[in-house]
C-alpha atoms as a PDB file:
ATOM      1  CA  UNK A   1       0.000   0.000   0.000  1.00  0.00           C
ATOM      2  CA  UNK A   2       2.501   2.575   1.321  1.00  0.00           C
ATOM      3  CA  UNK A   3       4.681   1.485  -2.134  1.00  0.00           C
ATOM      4  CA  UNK A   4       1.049   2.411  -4.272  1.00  0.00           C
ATOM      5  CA  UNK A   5       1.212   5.954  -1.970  1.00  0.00           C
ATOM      6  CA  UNK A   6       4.956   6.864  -2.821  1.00  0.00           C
ATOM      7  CA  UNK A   7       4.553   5.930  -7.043  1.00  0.00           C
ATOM      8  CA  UNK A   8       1.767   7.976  -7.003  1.00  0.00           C
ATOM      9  CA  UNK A   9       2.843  10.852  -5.225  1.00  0.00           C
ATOM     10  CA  UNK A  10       6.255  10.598  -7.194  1.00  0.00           C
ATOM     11  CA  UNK A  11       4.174  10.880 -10.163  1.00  0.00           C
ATOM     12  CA  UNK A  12       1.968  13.633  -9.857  1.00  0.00           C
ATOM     13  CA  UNK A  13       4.464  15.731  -8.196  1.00  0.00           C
ATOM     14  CA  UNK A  14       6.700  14.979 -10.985  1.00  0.00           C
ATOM     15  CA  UNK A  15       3.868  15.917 -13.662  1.00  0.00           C
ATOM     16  CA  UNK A  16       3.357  19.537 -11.513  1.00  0.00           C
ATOM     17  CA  UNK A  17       7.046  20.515 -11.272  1.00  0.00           C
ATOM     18  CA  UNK A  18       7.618  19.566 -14.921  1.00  0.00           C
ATOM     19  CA  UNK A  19       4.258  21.848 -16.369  1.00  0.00           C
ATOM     20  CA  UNK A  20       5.264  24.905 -13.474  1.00  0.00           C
ATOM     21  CA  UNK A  21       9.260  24.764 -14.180  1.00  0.00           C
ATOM     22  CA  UNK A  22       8.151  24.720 -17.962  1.00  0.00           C
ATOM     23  CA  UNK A  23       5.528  27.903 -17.567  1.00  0.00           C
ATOM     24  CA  UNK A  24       8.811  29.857 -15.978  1.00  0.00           C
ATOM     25  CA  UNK A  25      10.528  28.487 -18.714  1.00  0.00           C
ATOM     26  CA  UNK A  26       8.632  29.617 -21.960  1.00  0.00           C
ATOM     27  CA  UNK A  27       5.324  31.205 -22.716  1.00  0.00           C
ATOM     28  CA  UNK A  28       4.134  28.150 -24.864  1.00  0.00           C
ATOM     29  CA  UNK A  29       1.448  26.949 -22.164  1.00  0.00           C
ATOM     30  CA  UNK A  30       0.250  30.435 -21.122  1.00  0.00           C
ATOM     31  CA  UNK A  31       1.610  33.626 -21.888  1.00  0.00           C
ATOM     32  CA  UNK A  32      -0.234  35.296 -19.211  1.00  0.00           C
ATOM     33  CA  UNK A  33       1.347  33.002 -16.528  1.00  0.00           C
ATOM     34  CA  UNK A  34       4.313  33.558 -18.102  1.00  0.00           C
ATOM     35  CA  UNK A  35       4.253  37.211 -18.292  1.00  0.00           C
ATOM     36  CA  UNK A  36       3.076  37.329 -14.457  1.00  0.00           C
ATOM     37  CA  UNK A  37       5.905  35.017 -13.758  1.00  0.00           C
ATOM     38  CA  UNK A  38       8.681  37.478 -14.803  1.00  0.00           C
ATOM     39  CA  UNK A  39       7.018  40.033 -13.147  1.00  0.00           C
ATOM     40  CA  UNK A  40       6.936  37.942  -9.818  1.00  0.00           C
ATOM     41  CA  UNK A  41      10.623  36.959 -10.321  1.00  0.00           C
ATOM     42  CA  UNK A  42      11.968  40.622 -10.763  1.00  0.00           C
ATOM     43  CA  UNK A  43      10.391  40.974  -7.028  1.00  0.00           C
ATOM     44  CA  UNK A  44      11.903  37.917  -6.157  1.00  0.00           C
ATOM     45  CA  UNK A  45      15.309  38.435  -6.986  1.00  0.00           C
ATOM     46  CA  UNK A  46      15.709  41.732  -5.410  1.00  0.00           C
ATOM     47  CA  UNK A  47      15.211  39.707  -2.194  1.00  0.00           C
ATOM     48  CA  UNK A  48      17.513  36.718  -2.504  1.00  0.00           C
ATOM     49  CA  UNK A  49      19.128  35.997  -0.076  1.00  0.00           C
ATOM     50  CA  UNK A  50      22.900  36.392   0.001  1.00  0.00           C
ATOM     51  CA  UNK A  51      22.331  39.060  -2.534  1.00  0.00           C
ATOM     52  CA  UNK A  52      22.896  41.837  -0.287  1.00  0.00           C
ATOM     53  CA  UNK A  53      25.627  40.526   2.072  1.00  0.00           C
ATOM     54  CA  UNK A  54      27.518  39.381  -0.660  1.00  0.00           C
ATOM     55  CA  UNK A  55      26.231  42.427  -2.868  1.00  0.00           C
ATOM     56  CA  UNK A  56      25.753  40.671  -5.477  1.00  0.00           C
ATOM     57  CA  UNK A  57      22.728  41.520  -7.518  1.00  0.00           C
ATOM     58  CA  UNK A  58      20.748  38.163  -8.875  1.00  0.00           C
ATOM     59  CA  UNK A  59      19.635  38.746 -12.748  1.00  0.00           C
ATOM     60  CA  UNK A  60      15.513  38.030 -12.186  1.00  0.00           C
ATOM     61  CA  UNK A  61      15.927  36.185 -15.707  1.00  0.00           C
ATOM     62  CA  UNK A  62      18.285  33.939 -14.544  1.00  0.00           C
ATOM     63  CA  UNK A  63      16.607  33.527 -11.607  1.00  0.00           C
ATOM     64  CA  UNK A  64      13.597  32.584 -12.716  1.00  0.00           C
ATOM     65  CA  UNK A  65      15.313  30.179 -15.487  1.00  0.00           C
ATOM     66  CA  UNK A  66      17.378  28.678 -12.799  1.00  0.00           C
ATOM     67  CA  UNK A  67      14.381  27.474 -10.817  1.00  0.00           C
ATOM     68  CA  UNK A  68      12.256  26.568 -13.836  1.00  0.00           C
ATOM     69  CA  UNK A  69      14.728  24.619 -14.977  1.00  0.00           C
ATOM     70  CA  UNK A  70      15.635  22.781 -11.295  1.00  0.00           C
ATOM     71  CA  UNK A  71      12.126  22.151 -10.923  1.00  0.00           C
ATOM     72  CA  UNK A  72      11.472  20.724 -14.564  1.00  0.00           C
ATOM     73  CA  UNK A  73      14.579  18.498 -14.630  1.00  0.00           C
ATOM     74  CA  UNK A  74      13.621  17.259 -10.645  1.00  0.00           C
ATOM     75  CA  UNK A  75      10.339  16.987 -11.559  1.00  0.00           C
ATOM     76  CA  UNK A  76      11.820  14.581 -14.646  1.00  0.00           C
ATOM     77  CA  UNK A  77      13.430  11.978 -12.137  1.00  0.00           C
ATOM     78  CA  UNK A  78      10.549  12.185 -10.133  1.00  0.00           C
ATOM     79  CA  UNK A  79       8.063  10.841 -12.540  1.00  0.00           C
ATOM     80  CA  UNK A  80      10.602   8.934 -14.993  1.00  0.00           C
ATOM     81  CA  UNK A  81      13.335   8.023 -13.271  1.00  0.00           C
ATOM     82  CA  UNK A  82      13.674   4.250 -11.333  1.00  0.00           C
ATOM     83  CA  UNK A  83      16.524   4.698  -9.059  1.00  0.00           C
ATOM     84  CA  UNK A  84      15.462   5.338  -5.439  1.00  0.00           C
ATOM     85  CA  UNK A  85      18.443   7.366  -4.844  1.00  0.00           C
ATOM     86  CA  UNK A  86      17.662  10.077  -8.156  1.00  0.00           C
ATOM     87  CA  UNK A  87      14.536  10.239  -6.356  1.00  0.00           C
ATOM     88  CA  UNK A  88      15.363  11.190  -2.960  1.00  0.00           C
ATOM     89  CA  UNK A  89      17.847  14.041  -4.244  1.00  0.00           C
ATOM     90  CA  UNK A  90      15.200  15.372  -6.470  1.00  0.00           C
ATOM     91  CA  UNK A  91      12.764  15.669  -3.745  1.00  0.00           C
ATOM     92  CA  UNK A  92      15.450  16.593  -1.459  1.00  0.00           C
ATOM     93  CA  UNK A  93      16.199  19.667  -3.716  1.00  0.00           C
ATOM     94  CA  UNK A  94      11.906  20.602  -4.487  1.00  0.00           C
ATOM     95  CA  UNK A  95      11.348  20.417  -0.644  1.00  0.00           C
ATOM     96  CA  UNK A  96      13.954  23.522  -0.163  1.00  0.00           C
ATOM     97  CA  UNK A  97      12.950  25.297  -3.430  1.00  0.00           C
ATOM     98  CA  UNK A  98       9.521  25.561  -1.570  1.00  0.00           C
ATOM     99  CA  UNK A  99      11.200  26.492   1.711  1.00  0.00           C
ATOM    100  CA  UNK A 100      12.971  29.123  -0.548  1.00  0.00           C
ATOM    101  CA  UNK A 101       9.715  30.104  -2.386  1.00  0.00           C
ATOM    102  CA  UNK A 102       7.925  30.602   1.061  1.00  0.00           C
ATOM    103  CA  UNK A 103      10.715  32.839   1.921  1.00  0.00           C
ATOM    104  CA  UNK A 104      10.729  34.864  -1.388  1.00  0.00           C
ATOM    105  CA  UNK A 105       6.371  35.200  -1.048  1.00  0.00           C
ATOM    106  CA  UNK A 106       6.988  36.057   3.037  1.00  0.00           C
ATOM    107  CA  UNK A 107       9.846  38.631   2.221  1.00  0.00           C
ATOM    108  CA  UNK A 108       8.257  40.917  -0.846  1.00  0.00           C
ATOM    109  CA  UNK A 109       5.077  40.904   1.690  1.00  0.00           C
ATOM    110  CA  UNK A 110       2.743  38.233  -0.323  1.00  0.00           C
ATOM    111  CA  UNK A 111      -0.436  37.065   0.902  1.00  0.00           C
ATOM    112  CA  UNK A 112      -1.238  34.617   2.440  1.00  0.00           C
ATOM    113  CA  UNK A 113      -2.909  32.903  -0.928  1.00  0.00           C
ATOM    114  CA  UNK A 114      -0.023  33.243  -2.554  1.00  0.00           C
ATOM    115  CA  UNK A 115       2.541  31.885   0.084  1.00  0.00           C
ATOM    116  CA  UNK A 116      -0.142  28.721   0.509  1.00  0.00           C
ATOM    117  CA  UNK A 117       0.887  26.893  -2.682  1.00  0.00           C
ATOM    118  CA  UNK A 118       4.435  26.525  -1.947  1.00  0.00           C
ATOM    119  CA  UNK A 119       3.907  25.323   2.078  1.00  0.00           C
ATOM    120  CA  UNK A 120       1.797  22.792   0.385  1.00  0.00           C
ATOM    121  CA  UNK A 121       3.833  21.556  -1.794  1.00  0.00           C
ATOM    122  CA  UNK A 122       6.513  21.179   0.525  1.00  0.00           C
ATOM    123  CA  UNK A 123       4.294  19.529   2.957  1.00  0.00           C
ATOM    124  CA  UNK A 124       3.698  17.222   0.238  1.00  0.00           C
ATOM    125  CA  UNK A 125       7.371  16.528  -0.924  1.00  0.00           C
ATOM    126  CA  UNK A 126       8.334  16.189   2.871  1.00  0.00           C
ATOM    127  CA  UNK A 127       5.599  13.759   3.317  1.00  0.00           C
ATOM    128  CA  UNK A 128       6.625  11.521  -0.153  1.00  0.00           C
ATOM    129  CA  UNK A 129       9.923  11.666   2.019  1.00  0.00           C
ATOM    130  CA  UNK A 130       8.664  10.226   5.173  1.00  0.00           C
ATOM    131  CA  UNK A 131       6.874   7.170   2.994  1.00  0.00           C
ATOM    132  CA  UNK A 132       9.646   6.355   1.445  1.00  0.00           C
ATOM    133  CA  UNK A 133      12.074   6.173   4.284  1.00  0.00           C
ATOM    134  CA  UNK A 134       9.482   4.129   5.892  1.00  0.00           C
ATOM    135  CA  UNK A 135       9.195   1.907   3.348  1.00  0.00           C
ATOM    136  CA  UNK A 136      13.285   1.184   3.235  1.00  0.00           C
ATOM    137  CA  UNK A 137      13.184   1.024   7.276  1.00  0.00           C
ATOM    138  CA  UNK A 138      10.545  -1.910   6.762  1.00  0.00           C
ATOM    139  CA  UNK A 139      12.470  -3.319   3.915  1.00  0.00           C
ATOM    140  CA  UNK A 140      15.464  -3.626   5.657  1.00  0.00           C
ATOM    141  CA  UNK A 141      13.975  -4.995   8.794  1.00  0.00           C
ATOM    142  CA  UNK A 142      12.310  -7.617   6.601  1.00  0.00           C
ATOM    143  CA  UNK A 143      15.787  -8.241   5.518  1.00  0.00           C
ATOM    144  CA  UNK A 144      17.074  -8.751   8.561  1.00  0.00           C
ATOM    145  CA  UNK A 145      14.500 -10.976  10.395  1.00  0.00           C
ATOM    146  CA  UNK A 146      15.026 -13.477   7.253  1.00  0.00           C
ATOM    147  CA  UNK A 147      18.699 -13.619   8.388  1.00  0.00           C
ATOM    148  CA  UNK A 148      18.026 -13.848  11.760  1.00  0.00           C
ATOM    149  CA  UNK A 149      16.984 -17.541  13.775  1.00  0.00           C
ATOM    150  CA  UNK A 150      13.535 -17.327  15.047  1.00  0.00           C
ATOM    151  CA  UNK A 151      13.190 -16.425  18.630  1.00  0.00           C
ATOM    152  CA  UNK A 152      11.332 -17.356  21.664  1.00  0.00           C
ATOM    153  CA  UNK A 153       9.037 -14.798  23.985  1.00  0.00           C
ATOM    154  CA  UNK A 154      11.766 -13.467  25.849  1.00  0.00           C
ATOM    155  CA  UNK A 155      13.287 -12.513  22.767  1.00  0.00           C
ATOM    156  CA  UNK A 156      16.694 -14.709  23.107  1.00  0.00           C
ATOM    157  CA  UNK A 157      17.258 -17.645  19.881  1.00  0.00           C
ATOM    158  CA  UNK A 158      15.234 -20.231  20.458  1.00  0.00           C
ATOM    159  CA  UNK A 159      17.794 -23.999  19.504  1.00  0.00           C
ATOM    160  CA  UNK A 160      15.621 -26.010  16.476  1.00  0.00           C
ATOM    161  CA  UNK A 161      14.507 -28.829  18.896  1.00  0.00           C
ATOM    162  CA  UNK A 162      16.091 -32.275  17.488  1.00  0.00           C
ATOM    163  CA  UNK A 163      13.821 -34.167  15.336  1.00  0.00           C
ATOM    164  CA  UNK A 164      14.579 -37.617  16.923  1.00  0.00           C
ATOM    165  CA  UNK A 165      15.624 -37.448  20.231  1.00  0.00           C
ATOM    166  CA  UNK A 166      19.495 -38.575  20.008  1.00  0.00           C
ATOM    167  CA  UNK A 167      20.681 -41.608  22.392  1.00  0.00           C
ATOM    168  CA  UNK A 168      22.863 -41.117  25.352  1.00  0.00           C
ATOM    169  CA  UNK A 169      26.617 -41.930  25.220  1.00  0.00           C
ATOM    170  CA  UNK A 170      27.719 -44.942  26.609  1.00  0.00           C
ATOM    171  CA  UNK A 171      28.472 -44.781  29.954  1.00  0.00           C
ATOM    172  CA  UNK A 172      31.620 -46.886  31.461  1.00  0.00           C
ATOM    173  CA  UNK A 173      32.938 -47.297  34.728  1.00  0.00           C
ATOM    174  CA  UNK A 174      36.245 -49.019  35.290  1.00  0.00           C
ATOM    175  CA  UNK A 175      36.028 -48.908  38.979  1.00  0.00           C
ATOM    176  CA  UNK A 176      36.805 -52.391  40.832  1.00  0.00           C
ATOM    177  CA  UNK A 177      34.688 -53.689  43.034  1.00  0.00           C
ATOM    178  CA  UNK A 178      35.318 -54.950  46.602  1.00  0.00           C
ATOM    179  CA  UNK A 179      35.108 -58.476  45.042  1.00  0.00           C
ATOM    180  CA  UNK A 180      37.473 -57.840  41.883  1.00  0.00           C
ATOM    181  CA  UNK A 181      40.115 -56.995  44.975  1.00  0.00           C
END
């Protein structure tokens, strides 16, 4: 069930990040969005962080192509790519690109409707997290109790009783007796 959970989430997260890293990318799905988007990002980038302790002004268009971009190719191994590990790293990186966008929303004074989105979707990336490190944690448990010998109730290794009870060794005494002396 909890593997059904983390495919699907991977999925549709996947399919979201690709279609909103692709809207900051180009204005083929909606100008409009697009057009608000650079907009948003010239905000945005006056607020960066390091910016003004290093002094170092952020261009908005390569700010806004730098996240598009993370977000489509994350999104990408999210929805396409197998490897557990891709996955992880991907997510990894979308759960603090919403921290960041949260931060960016909270710092040019957005409301509250427009910070929402992004605490959601890191909600949602933090919680595809927390399934799948469940999911190894029971995996490897399962791994180990099929190494392991069963055990009894108090938890110590129970011995495989014998199947035939095995015979006694010979006993012999080579004590004399009074009469043999």
């Amino acid at each position: 069930m909890a593997s059904i959970v983390l495919k699907s989430l991977s999925v549709l997260l996947g399919i979201f990040f690709i279609f909103v890293g692709t809207t900051k990318l180009t204005p083929k799905i909606s100008k409009e969005l697009h057009k608000e988007l650079r907009k948003e990002f010239a905000r945005y980038s006056k607020v960066f962080p390091l910016a003004q302790t290093l002094e170092f002004k952020v261009p908005s268009k390569w700010y806004r192509r730098s996240v598009g971009g993370l977000e489509v190719l994350c999104g990408v191994c999210l929805t396409f790519i197998p490897s557990k590990r891709v996955k992880q790293f991907a997510n990894l990186i979308l759960a603090l690109m919403m921290l960041f966008a949260t931060y960016n929303h909270w710092m040019v004074g957005d409301k509250f409707e427009r910070l929402a989105p992004s605490l959601v979707f890191f909600f949602m990336l933090t919680c595809r997290l927390i399934v799948e490190y469940q999911i190894h944690r029971k995996e490897k448990a399962d791994r180990l109790a099929a190494k392991k010998p069963p055990t009894d109730k108090e938890g110590t290794a129970a011995s495989p009783a014998p199947s035939t009870p095995t015979p006694a060794p010979p006993t012999h005494h080579h004590s004399k007796s009074k009469k043999d002396v």
